[in-house]
PDB file of N, CA and C in Angstrom:
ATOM      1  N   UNK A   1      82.368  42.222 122.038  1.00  0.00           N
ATOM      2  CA  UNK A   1      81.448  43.038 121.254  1.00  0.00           C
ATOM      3  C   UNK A   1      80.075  42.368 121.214  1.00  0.00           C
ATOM      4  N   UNK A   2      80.069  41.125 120.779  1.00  0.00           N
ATOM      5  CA  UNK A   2      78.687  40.230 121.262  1.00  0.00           C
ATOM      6  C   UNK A   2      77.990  40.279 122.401  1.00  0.00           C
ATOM      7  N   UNK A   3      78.447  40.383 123.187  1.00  0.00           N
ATOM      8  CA  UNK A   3      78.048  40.564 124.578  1.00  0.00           C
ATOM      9  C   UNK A   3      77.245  41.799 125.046  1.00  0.00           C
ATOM     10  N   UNK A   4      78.300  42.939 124.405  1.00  0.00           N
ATOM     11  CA  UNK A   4      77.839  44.319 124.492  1.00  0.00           C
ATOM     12  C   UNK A   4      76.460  44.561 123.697  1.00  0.00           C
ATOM     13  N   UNK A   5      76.499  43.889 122.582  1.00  0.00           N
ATOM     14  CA  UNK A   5      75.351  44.177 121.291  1.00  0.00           C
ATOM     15  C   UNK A   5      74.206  43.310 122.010  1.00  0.00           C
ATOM     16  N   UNK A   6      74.466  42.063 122.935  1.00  0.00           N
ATOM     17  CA  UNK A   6      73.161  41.069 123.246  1.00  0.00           C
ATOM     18  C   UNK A   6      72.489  42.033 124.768  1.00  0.00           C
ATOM     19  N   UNK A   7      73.939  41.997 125.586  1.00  0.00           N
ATOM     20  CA  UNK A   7      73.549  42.810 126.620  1.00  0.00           C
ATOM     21  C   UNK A   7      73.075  44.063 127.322  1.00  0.00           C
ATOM     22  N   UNK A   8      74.269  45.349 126.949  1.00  0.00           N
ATOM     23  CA  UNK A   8      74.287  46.323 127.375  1.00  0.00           C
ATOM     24  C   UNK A   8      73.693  47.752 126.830  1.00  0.00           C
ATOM     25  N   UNK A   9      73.336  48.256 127.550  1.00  0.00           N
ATOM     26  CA  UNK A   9      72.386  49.451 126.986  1.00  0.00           C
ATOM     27  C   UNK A   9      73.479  50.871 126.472  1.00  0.00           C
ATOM     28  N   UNK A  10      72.697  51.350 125.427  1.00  0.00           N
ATOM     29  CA  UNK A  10      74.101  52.504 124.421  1.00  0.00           C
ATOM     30  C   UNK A  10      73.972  53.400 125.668  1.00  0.00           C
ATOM     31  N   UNK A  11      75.052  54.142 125.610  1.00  0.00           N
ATOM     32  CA  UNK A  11      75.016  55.571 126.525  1.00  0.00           C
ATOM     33  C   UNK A  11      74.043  56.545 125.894  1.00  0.00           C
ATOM     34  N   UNK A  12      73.499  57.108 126.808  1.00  0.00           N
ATOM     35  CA  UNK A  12      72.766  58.169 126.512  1.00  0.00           C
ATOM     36  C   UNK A  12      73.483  59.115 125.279  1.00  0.00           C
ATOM     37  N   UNK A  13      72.295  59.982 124.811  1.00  0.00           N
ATOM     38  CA  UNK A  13      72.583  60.844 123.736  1.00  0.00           C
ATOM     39  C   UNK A  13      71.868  62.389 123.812  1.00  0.00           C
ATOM     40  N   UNK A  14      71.493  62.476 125.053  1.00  0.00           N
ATOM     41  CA  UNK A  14      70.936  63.729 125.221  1.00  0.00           C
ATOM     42  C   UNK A  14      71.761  64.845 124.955  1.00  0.00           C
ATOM     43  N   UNK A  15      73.116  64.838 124.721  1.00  0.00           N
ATOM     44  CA  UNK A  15      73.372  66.140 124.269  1.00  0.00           C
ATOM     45  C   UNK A  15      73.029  66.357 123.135  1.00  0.00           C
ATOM     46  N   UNK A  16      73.051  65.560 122.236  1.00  0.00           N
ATOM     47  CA  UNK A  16      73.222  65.326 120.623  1.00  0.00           C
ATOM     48  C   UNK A  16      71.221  65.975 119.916  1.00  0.00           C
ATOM     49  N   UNK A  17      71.190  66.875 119.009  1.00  0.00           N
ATOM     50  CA  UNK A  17      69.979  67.223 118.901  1.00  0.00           C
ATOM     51  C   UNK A  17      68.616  65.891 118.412  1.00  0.00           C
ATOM     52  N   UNK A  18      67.931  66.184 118.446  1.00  0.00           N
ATOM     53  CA  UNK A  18      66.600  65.231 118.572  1.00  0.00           C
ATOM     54  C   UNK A  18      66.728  64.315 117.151  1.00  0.00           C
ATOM     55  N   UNK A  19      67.050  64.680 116.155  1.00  0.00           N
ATOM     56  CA  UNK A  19      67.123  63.870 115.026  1.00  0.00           C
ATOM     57  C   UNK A  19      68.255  63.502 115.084  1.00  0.00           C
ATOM     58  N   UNK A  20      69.172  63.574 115.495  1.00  0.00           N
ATOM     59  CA  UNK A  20      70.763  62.359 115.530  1.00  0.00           C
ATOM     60  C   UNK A  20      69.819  61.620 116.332  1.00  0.00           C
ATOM     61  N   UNK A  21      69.684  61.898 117.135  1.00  0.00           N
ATOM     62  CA  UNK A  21      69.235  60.964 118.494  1.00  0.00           C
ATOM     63  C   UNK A  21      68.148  59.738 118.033  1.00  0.00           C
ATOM     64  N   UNK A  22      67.384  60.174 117.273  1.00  0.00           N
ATOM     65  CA  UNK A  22      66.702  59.302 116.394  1.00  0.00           C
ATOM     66  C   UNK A  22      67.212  58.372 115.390  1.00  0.00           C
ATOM     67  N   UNK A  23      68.444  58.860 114.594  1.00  0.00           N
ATOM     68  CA  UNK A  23      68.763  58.021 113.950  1.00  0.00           C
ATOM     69  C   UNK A  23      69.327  57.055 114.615  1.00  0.00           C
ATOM     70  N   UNK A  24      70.281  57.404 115.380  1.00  0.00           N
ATOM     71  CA  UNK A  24      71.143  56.319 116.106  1.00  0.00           C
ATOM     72  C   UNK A  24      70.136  55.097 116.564  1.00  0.00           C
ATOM     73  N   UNK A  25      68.979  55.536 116.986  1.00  0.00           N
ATOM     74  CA  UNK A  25      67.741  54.316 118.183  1.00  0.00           C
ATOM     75  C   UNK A  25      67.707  53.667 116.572  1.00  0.00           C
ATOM     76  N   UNK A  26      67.852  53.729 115.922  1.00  0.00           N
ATOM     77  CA  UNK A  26      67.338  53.877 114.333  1.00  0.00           C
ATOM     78  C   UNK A  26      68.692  52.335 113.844  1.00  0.00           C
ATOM     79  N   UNK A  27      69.415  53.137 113.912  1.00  0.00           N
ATOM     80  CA  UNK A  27      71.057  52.310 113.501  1.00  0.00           C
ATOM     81  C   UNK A  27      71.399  51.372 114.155  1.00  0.00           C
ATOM     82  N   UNK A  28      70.750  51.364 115.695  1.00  0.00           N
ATOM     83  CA  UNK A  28      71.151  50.000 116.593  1.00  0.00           C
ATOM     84  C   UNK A  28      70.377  48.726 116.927  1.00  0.00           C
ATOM     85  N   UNK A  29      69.460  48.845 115.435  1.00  0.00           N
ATOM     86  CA  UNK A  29      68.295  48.234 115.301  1.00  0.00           C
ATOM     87  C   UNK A  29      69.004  46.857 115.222  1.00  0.00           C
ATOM     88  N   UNK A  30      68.389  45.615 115.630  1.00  0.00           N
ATOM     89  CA  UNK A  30      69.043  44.297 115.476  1.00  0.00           C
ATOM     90  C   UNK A  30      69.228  43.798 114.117  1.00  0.00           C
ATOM     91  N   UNK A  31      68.159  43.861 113.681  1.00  0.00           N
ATOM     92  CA  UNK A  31      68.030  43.339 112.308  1.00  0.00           C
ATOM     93  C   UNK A  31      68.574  44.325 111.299  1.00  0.00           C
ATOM     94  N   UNK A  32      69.336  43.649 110.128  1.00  0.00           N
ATOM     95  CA  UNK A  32      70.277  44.742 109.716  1.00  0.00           C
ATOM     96  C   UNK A  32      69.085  45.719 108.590  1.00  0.00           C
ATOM     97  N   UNK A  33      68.466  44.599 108.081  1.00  0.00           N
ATOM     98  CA  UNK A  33      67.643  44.776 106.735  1.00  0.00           C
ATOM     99  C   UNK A  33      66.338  46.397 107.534  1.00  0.00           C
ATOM    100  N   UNK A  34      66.466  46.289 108.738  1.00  0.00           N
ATOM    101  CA  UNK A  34      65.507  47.290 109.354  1.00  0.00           C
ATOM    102  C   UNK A  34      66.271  48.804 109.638  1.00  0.00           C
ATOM    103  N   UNK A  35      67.605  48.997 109.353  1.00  0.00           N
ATOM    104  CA  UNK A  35      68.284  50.239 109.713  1.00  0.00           C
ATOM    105  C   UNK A  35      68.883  50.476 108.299  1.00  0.00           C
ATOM    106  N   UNK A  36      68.776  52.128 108.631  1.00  0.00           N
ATOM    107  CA  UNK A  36      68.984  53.091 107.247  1.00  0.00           C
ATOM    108  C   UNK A  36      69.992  52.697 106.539  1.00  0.00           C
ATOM    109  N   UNK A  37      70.318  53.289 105.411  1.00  0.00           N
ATOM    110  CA  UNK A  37      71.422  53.036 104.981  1.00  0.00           C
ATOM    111  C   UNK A  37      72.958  54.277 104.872  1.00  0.00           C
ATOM    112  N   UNK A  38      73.378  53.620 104.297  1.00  0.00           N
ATOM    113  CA  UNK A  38      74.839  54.937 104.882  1.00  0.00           C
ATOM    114  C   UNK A  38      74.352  56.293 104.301  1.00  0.00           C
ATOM    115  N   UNK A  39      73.490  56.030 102.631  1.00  0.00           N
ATOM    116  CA  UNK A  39      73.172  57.623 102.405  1.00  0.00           C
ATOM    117  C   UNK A  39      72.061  58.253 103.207  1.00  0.00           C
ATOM    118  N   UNK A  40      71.316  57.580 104.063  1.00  0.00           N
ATOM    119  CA  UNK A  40      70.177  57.857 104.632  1.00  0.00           C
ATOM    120  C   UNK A  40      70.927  58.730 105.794  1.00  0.00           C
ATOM    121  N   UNK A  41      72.050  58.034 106.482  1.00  0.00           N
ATOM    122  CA  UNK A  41      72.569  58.611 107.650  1.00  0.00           C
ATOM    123  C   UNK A  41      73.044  59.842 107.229  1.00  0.00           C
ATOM    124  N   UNK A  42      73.965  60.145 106.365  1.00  0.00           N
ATOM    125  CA  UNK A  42      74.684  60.905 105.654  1.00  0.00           C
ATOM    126  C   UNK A  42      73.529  62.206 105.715  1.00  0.00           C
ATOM    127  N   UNK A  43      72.549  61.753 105.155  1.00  0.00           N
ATOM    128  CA  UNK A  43      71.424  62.488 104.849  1.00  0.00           C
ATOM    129  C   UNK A  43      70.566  63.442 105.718  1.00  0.00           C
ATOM    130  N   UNK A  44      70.074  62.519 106.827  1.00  0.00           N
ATOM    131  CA  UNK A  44      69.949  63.143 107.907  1.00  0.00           C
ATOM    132  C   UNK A  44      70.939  63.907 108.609  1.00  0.00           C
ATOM    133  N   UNK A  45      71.968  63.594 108.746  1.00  0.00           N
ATOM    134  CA  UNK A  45      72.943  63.947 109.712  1.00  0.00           C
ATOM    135  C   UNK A  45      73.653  65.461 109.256  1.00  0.00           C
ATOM    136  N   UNK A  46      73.680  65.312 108.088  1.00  0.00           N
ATOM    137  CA  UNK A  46      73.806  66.911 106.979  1.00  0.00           C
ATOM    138  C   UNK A  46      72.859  67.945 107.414  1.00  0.00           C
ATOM    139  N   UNK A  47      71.072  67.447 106.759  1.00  0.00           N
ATOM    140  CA  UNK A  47      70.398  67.626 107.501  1.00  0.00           C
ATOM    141  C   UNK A  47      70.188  68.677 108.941  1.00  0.00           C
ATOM    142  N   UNK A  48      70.652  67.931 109.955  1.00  0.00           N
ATOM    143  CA  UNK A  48      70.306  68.048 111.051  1.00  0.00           C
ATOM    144  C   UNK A  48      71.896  69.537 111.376  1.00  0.00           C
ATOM    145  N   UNK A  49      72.519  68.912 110.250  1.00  0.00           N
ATOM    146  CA  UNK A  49      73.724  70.395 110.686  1.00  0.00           C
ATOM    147  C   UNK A  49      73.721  70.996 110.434  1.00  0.00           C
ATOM    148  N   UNK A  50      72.597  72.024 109.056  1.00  0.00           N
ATOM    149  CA  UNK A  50      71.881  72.547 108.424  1.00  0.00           C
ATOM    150  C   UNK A  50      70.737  73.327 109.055  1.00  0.00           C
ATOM    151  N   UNK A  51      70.301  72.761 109.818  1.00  0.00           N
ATOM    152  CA  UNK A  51      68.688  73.021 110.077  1.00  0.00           C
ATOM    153  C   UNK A  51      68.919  73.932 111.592  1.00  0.00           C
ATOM    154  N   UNK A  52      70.059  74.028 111.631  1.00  0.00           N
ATOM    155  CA  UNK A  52      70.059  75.326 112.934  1.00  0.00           C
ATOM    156  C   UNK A  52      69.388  74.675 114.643  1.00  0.00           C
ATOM    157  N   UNK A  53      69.330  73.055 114.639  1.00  0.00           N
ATOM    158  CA  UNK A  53      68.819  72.479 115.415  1.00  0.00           C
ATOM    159  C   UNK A  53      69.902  73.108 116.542  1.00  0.00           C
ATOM    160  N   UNK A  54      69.390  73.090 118.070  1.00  0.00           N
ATOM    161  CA  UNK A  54      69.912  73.548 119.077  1.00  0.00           C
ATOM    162  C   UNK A  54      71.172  73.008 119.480  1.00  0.00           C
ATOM    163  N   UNK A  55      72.356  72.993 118.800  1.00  0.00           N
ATOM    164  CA  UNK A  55      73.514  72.030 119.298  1.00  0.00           C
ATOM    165  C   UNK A  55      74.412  73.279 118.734  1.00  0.00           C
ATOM    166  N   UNK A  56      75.301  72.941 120.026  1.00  0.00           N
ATOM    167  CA  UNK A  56      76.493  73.949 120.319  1.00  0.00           C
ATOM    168  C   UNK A  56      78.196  73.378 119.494  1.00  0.00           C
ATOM    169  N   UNK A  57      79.032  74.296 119.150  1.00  0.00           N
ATOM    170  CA  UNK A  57      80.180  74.033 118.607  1.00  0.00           C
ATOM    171  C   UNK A  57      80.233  72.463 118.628  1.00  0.00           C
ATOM    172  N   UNK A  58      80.777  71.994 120.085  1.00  0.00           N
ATOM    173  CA  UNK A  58      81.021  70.484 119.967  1.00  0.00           C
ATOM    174  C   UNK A  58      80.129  69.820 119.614  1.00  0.00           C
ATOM    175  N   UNK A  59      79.029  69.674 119.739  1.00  0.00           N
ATOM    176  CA  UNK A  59      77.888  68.643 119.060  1.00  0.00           C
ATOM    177  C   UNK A  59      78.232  68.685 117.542  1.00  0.00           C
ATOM    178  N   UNK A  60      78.026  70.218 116.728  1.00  0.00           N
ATOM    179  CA  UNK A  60      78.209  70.065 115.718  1.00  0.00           C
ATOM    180  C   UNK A  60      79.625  69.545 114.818  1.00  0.00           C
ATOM    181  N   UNK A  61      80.613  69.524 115.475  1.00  0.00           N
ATOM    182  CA  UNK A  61      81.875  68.731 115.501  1.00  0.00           C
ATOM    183  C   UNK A  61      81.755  67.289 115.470  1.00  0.00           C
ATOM    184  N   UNK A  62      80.869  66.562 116.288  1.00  0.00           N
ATOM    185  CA  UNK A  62      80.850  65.409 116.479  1.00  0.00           C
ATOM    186  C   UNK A  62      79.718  64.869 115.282  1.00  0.00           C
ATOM    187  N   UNK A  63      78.905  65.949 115.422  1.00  0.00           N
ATOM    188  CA  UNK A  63      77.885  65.820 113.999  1.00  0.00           C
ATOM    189  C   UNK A  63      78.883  65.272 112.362  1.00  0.00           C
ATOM    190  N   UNK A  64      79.783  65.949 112.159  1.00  0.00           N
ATOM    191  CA  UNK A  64      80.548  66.782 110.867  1.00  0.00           C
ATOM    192  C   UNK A  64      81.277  64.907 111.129  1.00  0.00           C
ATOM    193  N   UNK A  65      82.175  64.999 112.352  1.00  0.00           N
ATOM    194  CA  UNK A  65      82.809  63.596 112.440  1.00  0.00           C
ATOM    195  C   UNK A  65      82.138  62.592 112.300  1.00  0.00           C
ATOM    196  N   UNK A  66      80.959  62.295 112.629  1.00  0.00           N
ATOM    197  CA  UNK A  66      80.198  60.885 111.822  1.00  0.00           C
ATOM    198  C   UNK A  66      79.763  60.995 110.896  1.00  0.00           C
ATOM    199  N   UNK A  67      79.494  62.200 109.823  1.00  0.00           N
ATOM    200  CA  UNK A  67      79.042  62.229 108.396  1.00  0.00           C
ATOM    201  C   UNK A  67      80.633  61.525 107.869  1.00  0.00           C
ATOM    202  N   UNK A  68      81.805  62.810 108.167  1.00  0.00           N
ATOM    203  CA  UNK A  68      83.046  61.995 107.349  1.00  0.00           C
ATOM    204  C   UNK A  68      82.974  60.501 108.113  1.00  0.00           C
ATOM    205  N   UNK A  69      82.816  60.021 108.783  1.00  0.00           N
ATOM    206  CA  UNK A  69      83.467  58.672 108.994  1.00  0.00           C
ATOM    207  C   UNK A  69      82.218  58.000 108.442  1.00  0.00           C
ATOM    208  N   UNK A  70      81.464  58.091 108.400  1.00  0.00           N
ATOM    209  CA  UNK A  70      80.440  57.121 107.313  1.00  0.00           C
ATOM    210  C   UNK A  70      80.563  57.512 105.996  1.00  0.00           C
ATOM    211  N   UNK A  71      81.269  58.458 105.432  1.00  0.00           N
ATOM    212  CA  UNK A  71      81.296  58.666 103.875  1.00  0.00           C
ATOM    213  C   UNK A  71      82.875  58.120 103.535  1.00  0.00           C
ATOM    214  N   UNK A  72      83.776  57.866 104.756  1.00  0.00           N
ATOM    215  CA  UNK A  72      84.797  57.044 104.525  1.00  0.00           C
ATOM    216  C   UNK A  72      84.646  55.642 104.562  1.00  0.00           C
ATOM    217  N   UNK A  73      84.200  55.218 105.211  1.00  0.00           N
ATOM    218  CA  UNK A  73      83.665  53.749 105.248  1.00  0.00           C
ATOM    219  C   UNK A  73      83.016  53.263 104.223  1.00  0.00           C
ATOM    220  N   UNK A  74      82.147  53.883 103.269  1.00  0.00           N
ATOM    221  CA  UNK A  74      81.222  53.835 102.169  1.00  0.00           C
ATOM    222  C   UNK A  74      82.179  53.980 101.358  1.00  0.00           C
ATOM    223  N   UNK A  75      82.990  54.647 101.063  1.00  0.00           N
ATOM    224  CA  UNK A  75      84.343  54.896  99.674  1.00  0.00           C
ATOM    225  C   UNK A  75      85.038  53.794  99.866  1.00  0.00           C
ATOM    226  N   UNK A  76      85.224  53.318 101.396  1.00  0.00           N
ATOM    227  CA  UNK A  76      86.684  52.362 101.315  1.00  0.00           C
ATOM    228  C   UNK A  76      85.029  51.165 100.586  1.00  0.00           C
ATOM    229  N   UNK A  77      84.283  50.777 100.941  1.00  0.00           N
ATOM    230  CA  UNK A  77      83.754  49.708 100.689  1.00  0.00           C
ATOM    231  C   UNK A  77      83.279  49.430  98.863  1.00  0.00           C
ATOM    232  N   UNK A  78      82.921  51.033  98.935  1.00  0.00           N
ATOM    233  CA  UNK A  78      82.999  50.936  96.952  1.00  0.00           C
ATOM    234  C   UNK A  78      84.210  50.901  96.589  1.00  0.00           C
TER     235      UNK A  78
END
């Protein structure tokens, strides 16, 4: 995982609409104190499933699946 995080470049995200796509460049920031926080993601990512942005069934599926898995991660941690 070190290796991957020092070395290798994320896969593309061009399917995913223009503001996921932003957050993520956003989330893989090195420094932790410089990337959003879980309600910020949450936020946007609602947001962006809301706003009628150009993404088809599966995008918005995959959208819906990283809001729940960051609002599970945030419950298990509170």
């Amino acid at each position: 995982v070190r290796e991957k995080h020092l070395h290798e470049t994320p896969a593309s995200l061009s399917a995913l609409p223009a503001s996921v796509k932003s957050l993520v460049s956003i989330m893989l920031r090195k420094s932790p104190e410089t990337r959003p926080s879980r309600k910020r993601c949450i936020e946007v990512l609602q947001r962006s499933l809301a706003s009628g942005e150009k993404a088809g069934a599966n995008q918005r599926n995959i959208l819906m699946e990283a809001v729940n898995a960051i609002a599970v991660t945030q419950a298990q941690q509170e």
